[in-house]
N, C-alpha and C. Protein backbone atom coordinates (compact mmCIF):
# COMPACT_ATOMS: atom_id res chain seq x y z
N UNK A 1 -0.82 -44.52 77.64
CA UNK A 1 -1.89 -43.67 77.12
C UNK A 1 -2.12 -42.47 78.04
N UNK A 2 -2.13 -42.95 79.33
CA UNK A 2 -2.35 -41.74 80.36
C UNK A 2 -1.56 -41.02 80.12
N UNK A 3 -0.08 -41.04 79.82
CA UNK A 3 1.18 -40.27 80.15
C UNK A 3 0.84 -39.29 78.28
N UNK A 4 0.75 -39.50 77.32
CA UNK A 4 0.50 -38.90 76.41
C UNK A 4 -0.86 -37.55 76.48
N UNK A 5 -1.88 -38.41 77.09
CA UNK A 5 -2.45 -37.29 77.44
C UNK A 5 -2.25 -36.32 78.73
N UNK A 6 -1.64 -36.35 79.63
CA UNK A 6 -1.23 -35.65 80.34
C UNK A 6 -0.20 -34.88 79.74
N UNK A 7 0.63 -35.17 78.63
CA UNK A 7 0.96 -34.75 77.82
C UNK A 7 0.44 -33.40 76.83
N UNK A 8 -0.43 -33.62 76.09
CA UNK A 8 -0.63 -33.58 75.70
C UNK A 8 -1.75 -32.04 76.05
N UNK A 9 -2.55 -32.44 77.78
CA UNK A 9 -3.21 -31.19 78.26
C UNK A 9 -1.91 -30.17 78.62
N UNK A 10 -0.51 -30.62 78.83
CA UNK A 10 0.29 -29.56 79.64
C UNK A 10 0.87 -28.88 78.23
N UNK A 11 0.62 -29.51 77.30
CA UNK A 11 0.78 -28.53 76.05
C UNK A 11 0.04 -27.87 74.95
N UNK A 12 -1.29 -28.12 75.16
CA UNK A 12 -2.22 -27.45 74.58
C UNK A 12 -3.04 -26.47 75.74
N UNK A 13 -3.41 -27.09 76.93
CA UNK A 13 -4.19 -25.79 77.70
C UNK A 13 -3.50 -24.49 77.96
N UNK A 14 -1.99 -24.30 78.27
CA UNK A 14 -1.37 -23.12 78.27
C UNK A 14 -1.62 -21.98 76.99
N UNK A 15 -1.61 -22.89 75.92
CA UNK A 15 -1.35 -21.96 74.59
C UNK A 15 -3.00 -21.53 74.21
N UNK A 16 -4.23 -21.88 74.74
CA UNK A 16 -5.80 -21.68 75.12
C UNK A 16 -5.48 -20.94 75.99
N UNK A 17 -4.84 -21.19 76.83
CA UNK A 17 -4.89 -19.62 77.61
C UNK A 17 -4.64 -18.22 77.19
N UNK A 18 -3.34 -18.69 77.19
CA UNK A 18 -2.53 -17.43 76.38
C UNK A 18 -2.84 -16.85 75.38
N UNK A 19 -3.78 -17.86 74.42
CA UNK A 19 -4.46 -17.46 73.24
C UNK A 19 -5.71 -15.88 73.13
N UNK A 20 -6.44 -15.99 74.65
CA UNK A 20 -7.26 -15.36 74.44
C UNK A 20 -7.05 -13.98 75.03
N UNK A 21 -5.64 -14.08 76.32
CA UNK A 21 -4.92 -13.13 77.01
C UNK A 21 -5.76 -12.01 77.48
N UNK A 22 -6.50 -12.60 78.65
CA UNK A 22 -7.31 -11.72 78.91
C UNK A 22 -6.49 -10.47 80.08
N UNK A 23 -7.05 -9.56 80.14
CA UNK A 23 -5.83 -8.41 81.40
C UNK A 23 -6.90 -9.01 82.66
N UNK A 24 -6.33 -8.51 83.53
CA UNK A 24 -6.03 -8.85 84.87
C UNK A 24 -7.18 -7.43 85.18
N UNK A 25 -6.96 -6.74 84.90
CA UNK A 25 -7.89 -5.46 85.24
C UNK A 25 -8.14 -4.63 83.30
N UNK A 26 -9.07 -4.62 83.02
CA UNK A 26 -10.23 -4.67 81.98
C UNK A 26 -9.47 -3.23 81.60
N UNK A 27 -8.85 -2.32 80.32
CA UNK A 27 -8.69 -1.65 79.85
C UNK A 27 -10.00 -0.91 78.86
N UNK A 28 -10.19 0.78 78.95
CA UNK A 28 -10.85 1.30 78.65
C UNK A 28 -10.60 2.59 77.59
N UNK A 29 -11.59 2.39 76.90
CA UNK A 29 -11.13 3.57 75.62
C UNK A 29 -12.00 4.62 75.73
N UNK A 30 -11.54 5.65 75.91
CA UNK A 30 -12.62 6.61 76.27
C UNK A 30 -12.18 7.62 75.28
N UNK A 31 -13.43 8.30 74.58
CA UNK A 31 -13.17 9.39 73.75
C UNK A 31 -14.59 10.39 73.87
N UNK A 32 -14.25 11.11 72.63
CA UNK A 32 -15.74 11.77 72.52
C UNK A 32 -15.79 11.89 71.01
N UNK A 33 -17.24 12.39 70.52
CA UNK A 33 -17.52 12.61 68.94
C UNK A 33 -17.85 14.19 68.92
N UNK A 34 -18.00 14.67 67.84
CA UNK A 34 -18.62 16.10 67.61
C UNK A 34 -18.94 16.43 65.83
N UNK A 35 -19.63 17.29 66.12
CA UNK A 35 -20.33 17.98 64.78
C UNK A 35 -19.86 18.93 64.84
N UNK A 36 -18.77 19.28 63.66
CA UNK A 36 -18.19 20.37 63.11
C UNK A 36 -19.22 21.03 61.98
N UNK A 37 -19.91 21.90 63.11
CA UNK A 37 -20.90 22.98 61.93
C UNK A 37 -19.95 23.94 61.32
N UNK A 38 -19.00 24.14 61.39
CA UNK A 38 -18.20 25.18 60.18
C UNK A 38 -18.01 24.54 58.88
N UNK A 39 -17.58 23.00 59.11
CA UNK A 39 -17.02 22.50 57.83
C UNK A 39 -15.45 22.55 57.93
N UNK A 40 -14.81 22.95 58.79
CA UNK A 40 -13.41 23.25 59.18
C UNK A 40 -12.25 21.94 59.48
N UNK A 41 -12.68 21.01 59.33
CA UNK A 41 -12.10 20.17 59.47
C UNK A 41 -11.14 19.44 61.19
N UNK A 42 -11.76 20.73 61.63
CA UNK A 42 -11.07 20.20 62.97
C UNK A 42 -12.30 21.13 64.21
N UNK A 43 -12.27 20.78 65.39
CA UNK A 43 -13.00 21.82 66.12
C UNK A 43 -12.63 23.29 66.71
N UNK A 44 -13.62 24.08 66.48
CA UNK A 44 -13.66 25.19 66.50
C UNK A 44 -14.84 25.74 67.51
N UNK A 45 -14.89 26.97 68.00
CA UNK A 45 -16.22 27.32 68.89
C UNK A 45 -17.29 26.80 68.72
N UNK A 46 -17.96 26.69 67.05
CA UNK A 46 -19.26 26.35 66.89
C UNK A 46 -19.44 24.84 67.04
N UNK A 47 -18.20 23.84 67.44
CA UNK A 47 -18.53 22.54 67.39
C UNK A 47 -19.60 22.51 68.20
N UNK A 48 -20.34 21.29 68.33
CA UNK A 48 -20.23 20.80 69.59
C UNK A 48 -20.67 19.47 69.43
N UNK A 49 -20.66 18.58 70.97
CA UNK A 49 -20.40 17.50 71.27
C UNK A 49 -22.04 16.42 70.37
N UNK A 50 -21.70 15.23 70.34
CA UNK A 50 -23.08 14.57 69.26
C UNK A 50 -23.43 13.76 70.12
N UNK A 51 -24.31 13.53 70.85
CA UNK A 51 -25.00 12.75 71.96
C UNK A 51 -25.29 11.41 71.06
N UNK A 52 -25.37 10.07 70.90
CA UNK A 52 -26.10 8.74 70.13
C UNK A 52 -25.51 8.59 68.92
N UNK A 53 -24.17 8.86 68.85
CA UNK A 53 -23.33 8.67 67.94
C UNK A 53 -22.70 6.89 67.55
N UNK A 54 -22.70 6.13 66.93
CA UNK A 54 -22.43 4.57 66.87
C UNK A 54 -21.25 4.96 66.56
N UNK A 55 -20.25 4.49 67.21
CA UNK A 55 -18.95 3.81 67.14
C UNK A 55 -18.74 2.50 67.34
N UNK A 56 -17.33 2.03 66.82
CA UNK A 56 -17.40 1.02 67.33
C UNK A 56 -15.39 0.83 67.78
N UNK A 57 -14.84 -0.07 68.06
CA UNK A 57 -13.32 -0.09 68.89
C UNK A 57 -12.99 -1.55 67.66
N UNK A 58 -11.79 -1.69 67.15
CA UNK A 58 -12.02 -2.57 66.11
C UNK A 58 -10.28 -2.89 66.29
N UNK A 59 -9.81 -3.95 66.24
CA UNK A 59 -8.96 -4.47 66.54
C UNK A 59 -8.22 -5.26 65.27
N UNK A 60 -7.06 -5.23 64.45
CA UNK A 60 -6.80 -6.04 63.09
C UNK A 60 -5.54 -6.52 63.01
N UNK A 61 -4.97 -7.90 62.56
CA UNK A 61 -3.86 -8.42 62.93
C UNK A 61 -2.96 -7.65 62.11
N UNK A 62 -1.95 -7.81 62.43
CA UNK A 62 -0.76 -6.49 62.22
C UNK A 62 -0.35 -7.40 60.60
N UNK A 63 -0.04 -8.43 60.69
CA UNK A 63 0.19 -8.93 59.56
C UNK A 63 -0.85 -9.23 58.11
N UNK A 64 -1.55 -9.53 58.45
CA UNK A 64 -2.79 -9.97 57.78
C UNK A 64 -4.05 -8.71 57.19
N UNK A 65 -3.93 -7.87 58.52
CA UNK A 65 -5.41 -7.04 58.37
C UNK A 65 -6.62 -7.41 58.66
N UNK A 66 -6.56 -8.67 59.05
CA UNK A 66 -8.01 -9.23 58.97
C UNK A 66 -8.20 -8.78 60.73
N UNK A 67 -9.79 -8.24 60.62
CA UNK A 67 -10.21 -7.81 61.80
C UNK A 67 -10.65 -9.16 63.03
N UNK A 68 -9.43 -8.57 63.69
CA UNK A 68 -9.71 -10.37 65.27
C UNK A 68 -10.94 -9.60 66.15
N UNK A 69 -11.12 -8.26 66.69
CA UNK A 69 -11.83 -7.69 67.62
C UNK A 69 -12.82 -6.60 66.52
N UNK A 70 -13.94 -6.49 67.36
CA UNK A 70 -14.77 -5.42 67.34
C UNK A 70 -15.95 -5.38 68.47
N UNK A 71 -15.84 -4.44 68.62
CA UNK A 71 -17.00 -3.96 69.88
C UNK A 71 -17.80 -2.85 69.63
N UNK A 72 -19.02 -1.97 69.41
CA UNK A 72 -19.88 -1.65 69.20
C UNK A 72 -20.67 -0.35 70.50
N UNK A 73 -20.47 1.00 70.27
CA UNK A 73 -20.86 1.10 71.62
C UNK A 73 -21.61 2.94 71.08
N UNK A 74 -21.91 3.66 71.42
CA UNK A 74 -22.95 4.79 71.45
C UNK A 74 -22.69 5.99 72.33
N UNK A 75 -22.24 7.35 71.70
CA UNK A 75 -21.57 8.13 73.35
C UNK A 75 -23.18 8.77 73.62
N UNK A 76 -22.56 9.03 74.93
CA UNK A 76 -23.91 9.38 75.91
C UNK A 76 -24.24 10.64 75.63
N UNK A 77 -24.97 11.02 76.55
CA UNK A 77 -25.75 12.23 76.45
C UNK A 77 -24.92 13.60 76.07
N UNK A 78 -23.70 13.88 76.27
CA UNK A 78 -22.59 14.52 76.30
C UNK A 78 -21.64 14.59 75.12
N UNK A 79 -21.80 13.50 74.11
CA UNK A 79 -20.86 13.21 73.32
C UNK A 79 -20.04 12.32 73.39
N UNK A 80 -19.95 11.63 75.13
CA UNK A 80 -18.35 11.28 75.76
C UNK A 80 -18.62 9.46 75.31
N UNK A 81 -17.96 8.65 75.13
CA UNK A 81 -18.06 7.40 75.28
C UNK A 81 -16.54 6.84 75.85
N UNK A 82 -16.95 5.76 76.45
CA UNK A 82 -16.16 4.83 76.73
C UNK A 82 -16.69 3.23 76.68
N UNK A 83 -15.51 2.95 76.54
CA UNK A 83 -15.83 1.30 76.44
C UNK A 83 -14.75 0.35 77.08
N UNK A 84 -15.63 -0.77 77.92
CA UNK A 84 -14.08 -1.54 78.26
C UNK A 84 -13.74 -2.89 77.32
N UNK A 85 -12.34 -2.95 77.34
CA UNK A 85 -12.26 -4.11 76.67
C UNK A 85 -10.93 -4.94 77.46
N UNK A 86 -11.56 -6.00 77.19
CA UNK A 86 -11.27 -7.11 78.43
C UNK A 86 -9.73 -7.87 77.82
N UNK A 87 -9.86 -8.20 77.00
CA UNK A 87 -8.76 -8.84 76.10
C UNK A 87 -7.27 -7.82 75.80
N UNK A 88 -6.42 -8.26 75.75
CA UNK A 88 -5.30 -7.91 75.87
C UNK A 88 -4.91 -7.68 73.64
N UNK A 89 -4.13 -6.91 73.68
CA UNK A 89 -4.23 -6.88 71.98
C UNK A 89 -2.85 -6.23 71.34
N UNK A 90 -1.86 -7.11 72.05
CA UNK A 90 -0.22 -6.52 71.99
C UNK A 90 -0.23 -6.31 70.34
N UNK A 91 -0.65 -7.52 69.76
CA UNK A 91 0.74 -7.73 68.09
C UNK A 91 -0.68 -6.99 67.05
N UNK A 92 -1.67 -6.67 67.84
CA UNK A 92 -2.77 -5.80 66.66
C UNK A 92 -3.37 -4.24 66.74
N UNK A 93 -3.40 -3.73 65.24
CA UNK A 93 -4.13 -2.69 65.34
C UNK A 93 -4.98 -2.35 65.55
N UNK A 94 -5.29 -1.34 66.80
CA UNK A 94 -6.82 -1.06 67.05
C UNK A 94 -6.76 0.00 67.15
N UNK A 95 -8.53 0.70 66.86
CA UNK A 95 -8.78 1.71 66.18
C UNK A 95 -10.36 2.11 66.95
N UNK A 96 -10.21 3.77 67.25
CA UNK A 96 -11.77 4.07 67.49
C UNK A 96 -12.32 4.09 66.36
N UNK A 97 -13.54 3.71 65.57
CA UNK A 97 -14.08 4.07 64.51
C UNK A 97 -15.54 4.68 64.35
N UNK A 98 -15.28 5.67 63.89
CA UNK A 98 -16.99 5.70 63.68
C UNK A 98 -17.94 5.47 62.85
N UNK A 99 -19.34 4.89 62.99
CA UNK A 99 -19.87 3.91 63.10
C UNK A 99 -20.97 5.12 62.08
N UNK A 100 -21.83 5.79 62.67
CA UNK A 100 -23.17 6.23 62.05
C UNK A 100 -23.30 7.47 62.75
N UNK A 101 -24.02 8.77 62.48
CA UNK A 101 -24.21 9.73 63.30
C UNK A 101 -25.47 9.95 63.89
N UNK A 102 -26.21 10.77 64.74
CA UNK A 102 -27.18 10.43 65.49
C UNK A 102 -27.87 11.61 65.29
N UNK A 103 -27.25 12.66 64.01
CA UNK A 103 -27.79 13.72 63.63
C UNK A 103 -28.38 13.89 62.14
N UNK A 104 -29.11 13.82 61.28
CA UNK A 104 -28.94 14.10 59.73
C UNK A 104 -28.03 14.61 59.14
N UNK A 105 -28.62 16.10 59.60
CA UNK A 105 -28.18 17.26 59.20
C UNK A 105 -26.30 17.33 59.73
N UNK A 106 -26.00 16.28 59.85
CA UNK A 106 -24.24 16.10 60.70
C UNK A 106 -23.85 15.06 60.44
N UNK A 107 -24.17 13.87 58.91
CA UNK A 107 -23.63 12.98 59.19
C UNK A 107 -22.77 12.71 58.00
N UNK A 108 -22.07 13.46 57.22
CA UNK A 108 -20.56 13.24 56.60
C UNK A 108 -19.58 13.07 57.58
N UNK A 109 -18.97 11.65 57.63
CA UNK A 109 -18.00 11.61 58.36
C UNK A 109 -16.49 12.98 58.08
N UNK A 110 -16.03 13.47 58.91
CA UNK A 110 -14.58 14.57 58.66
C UNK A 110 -13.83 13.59 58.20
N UNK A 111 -13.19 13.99 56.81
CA UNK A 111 -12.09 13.41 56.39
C UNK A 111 -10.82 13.54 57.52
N UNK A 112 -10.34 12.19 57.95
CA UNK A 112 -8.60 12.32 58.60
C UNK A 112 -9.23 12.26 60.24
N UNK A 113 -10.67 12.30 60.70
CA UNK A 113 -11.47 12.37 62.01
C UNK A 113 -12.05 11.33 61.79
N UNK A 114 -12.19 10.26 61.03
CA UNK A 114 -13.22 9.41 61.35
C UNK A 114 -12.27 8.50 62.34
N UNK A 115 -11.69 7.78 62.48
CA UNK A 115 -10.71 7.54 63.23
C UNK A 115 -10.22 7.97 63.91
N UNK A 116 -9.54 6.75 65.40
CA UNK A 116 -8.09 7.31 66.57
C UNK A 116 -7.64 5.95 66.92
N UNK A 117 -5.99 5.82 66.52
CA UNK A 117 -5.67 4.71 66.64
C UNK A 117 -5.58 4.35 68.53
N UNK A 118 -5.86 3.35 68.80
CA UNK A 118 -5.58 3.28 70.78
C UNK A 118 -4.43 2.09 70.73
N UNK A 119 -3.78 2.37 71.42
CA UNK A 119 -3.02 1.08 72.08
C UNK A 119 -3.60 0.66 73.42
N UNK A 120 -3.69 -1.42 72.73
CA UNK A 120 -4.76 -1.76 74.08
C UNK A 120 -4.18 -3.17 73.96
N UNK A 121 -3.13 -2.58 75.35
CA UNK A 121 -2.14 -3.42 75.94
C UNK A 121 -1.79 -3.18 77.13
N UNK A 122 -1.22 -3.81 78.06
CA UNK A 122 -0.65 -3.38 79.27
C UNK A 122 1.15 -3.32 79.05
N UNK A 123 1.18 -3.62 78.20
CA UNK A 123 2.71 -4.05 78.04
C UNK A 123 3.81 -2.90 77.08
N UNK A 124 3.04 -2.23 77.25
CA UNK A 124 3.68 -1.12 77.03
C UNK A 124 4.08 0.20 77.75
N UNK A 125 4.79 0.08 78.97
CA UNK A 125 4.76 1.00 79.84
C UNK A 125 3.65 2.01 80.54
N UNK A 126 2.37 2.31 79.82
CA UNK A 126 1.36 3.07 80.05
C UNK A 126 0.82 2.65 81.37
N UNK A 127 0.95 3.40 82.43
CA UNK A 127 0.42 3.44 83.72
C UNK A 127 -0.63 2.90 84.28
N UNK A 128 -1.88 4.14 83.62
CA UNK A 128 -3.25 3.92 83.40
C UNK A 128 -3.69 2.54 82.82
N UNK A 129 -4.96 2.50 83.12
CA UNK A 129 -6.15 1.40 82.18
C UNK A 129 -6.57 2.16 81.43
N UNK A 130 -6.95 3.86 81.11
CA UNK A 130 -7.44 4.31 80.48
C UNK A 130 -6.45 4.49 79.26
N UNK A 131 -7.78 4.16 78.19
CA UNK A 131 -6.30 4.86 76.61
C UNK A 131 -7.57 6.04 75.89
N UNK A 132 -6.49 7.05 76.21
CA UNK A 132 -7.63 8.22 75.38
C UNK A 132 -7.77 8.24 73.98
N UNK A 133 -8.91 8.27 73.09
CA UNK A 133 -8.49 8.76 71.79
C UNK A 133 -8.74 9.84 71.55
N UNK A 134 -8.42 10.10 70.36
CA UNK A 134 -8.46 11.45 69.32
C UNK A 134 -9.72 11.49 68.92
N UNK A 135 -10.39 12.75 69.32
CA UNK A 135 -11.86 13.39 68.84
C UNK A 135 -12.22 12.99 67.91
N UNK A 136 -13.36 12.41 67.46
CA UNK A 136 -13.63 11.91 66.38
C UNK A 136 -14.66 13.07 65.36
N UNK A 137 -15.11 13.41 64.56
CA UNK A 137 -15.79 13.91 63.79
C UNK A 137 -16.95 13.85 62.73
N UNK A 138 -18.19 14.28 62.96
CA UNK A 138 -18.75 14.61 61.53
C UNK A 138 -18.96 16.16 60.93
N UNK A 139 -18.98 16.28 60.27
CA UNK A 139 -19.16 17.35 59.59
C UNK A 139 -20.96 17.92 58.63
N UNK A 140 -21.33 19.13 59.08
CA UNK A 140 -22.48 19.47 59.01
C UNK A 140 -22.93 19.55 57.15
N UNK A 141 -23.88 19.30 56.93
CA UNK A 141 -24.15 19.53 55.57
C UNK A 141 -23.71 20.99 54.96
N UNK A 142 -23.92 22.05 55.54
CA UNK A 142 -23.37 23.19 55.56
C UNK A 142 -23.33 23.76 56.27
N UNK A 143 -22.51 25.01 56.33
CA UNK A 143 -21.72 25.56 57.30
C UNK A 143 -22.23 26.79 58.06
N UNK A 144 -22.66 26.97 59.12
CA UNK A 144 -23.44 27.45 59.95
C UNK A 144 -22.92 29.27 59.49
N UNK A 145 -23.94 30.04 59.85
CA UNK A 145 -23.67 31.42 59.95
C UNK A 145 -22.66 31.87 60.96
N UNK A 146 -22.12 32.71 60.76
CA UNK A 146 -21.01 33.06 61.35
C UNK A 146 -19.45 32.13 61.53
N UNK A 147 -19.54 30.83 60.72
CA UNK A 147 -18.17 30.38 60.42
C UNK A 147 -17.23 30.94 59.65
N UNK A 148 -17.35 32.03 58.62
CA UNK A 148 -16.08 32.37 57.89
C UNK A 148 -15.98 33.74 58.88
N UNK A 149 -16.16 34.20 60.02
CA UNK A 149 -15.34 34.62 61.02
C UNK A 149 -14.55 34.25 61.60
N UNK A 150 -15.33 32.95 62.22
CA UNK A 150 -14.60 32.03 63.39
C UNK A 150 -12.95 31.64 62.37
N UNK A 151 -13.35 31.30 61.28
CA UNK A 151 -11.98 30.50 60.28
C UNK A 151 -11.08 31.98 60.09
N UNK A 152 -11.50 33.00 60.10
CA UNK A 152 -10.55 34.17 59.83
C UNK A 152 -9.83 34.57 61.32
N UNK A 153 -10.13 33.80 62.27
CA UNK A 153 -9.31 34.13 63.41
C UNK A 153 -8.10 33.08 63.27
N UNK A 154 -8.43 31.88 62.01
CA UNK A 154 -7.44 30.57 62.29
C UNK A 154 -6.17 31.46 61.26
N UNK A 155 -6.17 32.06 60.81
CA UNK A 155 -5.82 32.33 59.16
C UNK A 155 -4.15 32.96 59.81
N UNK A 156 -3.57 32.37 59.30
CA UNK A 156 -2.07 33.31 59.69
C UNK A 156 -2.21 34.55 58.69
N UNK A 157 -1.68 35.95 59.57
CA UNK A 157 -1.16 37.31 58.69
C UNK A 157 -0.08 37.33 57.69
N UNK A 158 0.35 37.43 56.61
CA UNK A 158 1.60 37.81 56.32
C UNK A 158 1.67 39.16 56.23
N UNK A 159 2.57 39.65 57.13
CA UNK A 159 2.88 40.75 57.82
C UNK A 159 4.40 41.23 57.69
């Protein structure tokens, strides 16, 4: 009986370990949000940064879809957020997402900006603990004075 369960711990506690794969030193997602007062779809001079913005870091099995992680977090005074996350997340997709805006008058999420995919792994050559994402976005109810200038500097000539 002894020998089965000794058994039995040397083959179930490894795979509890491994299961939850935590890193050795805590990986961090750091990004920022902003309010696109033009309506432009990407940032431009008149952005700027959205202080109490809800995001959240959301993690989904590559096969399935079904969401294994989510974490929940608010950028600071600046726009900037980061978050650490402790767990290791080789075989799933994770994603900055945003969550709610912290403005009214700014809270249509930007189509193709609400999202930034992160890789949050160590096992992929990446140096750093830090994984940057891609700016995230809302977009203003309408479009501030002086934006169809700013957009006529984006405009290619045909010349």
């Amino acid at each position: 009986m002894a020998k089965i369960l000794l058994l039995i711990a040397l083959c179930v506690l490894p795979a509890l370990v491994s299961a939850t794969r935590m890193v050795k030193n805590p990986l961090v997602v750091q990004g920022h949000v902003y309010c696109d007062r033009c309506r432009a779809g990407f940032e431009t001079p008149k952005t700027r940064n959205m202080a109490g913005a809800k995001f959240k870091v959301e993690c989904s099995d590559r096969k399935t879809g079904k969401v294994v992680y989510k974490r929940e977090g608010y950028t600071d005074s600046t726009g900037q957020y980061k978050i650490v996350v402790s767990e290791d997340h080789l075989d799933e997709i994770c994603d900055a997402v945003l969550v709610k805006s912290s403005q009214p008058e700014c809270a249509q999420m930007s189509p193709g900006r609400e999202r930034a995919r992160v890789i949050l792994t160590n096992f992929n050559g990446i140096a750093s603990n830090t994984r940057y994402a891609n700016a995230m976005g809302f977009m203003a109810n309408e479009a501030e004075a002086g934006c169809a200038e700013i957009l006529k500097l984006y405009q290619e000539e045909d010349e």
